[in-house]
Structure formats: structure tokens, C-alpha cells
N, C-alpha and C. Protein backbone atom coordinates (compact mmCIF):
# COMPACT_ATOMS: atom_id res chain seq x y z
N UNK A 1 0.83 -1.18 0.00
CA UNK A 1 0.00 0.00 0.00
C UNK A 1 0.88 1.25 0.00
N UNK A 2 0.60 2.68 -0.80
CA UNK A 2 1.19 3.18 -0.37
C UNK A 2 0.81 3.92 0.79
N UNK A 3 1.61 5.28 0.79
CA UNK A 3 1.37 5.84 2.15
C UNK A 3 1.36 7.28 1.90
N UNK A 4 1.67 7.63 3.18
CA UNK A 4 0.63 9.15 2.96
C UNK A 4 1.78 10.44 1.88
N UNK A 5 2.92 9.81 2.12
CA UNK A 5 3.93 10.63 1.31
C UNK A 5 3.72 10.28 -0.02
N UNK A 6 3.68 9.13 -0.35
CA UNK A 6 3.51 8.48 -1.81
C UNK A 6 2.12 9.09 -2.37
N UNK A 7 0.96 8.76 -1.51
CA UNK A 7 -0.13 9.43 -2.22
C UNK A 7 -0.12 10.75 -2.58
N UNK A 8 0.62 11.63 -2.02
CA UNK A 8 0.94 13.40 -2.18
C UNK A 8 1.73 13.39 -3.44
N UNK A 9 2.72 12.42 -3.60
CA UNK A 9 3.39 12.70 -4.78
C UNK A 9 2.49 11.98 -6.25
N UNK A 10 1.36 10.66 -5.73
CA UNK A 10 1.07 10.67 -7.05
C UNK A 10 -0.08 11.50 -7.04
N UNK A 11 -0.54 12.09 -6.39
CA UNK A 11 -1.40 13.31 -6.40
C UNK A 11 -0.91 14.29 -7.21
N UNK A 12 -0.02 14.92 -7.10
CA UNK A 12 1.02 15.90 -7.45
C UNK A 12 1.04 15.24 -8.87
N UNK A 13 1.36 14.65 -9.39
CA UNK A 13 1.18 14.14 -11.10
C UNK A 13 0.09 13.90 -11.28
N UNK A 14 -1.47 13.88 -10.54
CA UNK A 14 -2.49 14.26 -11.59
C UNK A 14 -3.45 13.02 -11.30
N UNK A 15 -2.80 12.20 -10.37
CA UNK A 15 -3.67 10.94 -9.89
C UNK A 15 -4.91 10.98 -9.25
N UNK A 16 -5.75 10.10 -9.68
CA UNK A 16 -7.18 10.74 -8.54
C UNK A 16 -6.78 10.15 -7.45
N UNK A 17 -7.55 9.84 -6.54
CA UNK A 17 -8.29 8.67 -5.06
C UNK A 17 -8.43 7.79 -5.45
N UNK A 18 -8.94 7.57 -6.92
CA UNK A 18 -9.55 6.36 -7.48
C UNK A 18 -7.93 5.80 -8.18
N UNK A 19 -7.61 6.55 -9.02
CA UNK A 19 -6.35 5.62 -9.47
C UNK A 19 -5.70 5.31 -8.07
N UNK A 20 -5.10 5.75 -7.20
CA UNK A 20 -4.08 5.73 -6.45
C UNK A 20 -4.76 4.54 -5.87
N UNK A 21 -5.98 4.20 -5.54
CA UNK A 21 -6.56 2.81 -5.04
C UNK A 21 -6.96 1.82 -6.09
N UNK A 22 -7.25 2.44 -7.26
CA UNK A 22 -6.34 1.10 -8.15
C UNK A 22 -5.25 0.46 -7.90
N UNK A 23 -4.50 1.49 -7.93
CA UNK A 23 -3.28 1.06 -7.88
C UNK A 23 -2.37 -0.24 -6.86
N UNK A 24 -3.18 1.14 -5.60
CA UNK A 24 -2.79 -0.47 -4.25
C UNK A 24 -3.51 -1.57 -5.10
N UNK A 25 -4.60 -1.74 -5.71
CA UNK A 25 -4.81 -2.96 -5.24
C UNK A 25 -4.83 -3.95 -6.54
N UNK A 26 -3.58 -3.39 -7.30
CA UNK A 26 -2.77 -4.27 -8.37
C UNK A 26 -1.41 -4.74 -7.58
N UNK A 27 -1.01 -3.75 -6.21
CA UNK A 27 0.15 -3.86 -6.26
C UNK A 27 1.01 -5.34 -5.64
N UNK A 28 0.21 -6.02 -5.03
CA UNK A 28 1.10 -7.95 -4.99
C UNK A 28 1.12 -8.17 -6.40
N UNK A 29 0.00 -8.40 -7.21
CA UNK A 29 0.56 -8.56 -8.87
C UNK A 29 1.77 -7.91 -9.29
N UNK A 30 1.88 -6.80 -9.44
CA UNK A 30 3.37 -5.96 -9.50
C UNK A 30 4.38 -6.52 -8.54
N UNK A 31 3.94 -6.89 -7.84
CA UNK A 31 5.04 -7.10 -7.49
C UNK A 31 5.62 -8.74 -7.44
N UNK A 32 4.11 -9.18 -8.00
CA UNK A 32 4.94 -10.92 -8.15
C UNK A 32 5.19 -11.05 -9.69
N UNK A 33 4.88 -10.05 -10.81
CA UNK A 33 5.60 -9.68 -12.06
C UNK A 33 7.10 -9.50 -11.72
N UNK A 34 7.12 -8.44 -11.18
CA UNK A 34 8.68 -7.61 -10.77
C UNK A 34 9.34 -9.09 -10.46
N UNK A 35 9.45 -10.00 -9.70
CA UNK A 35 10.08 -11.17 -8.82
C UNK A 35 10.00 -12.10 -10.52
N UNK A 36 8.79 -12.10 -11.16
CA UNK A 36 9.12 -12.93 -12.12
C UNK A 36 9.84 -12.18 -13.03
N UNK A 37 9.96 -11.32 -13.63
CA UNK A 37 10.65 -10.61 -14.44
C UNK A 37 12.22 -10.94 -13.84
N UNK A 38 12.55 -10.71 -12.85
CA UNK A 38 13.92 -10.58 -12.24
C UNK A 38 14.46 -12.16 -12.59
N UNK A 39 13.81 -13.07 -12.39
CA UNK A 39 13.67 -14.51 -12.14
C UNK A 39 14.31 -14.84 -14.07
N UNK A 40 13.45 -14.23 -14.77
CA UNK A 40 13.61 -14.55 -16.36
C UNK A 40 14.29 -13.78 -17.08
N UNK A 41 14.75 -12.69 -16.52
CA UNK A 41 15.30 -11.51 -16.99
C UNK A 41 16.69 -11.99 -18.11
N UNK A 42 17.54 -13.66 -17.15
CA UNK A 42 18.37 -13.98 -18.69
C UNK A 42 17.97 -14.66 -19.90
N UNK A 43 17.01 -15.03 -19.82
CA UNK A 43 16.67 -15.39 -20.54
C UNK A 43 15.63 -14.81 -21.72
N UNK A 44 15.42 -13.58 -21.20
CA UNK A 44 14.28 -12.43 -21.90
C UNK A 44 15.37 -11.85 -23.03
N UNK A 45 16.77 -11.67 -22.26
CA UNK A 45 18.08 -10.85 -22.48
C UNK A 45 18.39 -11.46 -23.95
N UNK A 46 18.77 -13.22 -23.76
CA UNK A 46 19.35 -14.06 -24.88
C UNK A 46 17.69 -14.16 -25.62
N UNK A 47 16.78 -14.27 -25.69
CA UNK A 47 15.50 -14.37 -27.00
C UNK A 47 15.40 -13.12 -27.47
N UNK A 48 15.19 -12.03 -26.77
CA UNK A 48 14.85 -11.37 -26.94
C UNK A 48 15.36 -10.13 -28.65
N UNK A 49 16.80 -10.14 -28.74
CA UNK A 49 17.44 -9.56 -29.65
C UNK A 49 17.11 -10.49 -30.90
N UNK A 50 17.36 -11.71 -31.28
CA UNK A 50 16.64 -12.91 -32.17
C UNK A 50 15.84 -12.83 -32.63
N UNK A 51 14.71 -12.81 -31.46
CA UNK A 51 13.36 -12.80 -31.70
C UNK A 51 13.00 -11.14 -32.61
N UNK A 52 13.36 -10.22 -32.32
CA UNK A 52 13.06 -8.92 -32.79
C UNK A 52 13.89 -9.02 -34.44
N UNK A 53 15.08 -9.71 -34.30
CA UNK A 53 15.97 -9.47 -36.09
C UNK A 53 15.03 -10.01 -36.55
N UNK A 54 14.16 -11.35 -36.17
CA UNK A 54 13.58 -11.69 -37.07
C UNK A 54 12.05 -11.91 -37.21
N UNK A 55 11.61 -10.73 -36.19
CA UNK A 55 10.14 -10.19 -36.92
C UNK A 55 10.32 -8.62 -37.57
N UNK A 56 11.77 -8.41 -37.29
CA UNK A 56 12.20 -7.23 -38.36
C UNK A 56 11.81 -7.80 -39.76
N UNK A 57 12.56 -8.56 -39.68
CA UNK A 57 13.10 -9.40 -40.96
C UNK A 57 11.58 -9.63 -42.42
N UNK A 58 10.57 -10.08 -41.34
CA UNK A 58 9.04 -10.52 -41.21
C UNK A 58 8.68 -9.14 -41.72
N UNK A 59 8.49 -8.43 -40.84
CA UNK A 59 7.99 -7.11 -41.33
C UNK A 59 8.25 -6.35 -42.42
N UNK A 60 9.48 -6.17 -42.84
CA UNK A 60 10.35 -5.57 -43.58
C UNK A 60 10.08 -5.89 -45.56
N UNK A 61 9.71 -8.02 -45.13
CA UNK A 61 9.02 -8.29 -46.42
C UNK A 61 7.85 -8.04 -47.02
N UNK A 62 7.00 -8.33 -45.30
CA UNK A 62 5.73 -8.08 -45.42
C UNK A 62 5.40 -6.68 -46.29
N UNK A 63 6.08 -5.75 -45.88
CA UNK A 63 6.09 -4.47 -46.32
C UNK A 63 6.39 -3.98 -48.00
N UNK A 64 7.05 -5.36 -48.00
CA UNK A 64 7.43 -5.03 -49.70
C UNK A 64 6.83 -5.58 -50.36
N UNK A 65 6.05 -6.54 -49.89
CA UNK A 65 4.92 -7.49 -50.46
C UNK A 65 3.52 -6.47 -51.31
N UNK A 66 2.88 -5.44 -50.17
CA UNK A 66 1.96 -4.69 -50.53
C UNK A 66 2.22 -3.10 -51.60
């Protein structure tokens, strides 16, 4: 949850009552993303560059196709 300093600052950028209690109450999801992200992060690292040359690659024909 946050707290009373945190709510002032996302206040201060424009947040309602209502987002800011959205928010708490995504935040165990966020934060069991964050733990999985950290967890897969080498392996996001090594697919990740691959995976993008070659939906470049994909795209790039697709594009010359039309």
C-alpha cells in the first residue's frame, strides 16, 4: 500500500483517489511480475534480440509485399 507521502506525490502528477486505489490494489501482482521478471530476466536478455531481427526481418518483407 502506499502511504501518505507516496499518495501526495502521485497526487502531485495528476492521480485521482480512485487511481491511487487502483493502484494499491494491483500492487502484490506488480510485485509478483517484478520477482518474475527478475527470475527470467536472462533469458528475456538471450530471445529477446533474435526474436526482434527476425520479426524485423518478417515485417520488412511483409512491407514489400503490398
Amino acid at each position: 500500500m502506499t502511504g501518505f507521502i507516496e499518495n501526495m506525490l502521485l497526487e502531485n502528477e495528476g492521480l485521482t483517489n480512485q487511481d491511487i486505489a487502483d493502484l494499491n490494489s494491483i500492487l502484490p501482482d506488480i510485485q509478483a511480475l517484478d520477482v518474475a521478471l527478475a527470475a527470467q530476466l536472462p533469458r528475456i536478455v538471450k530471445v529477446a534480440p533474435i526474436a526482434l531481427r527476425i520479426a524485423n526481418k518478417i515485417i520488412a518483407r511483409q512491407r514489400t509485399l503490398t
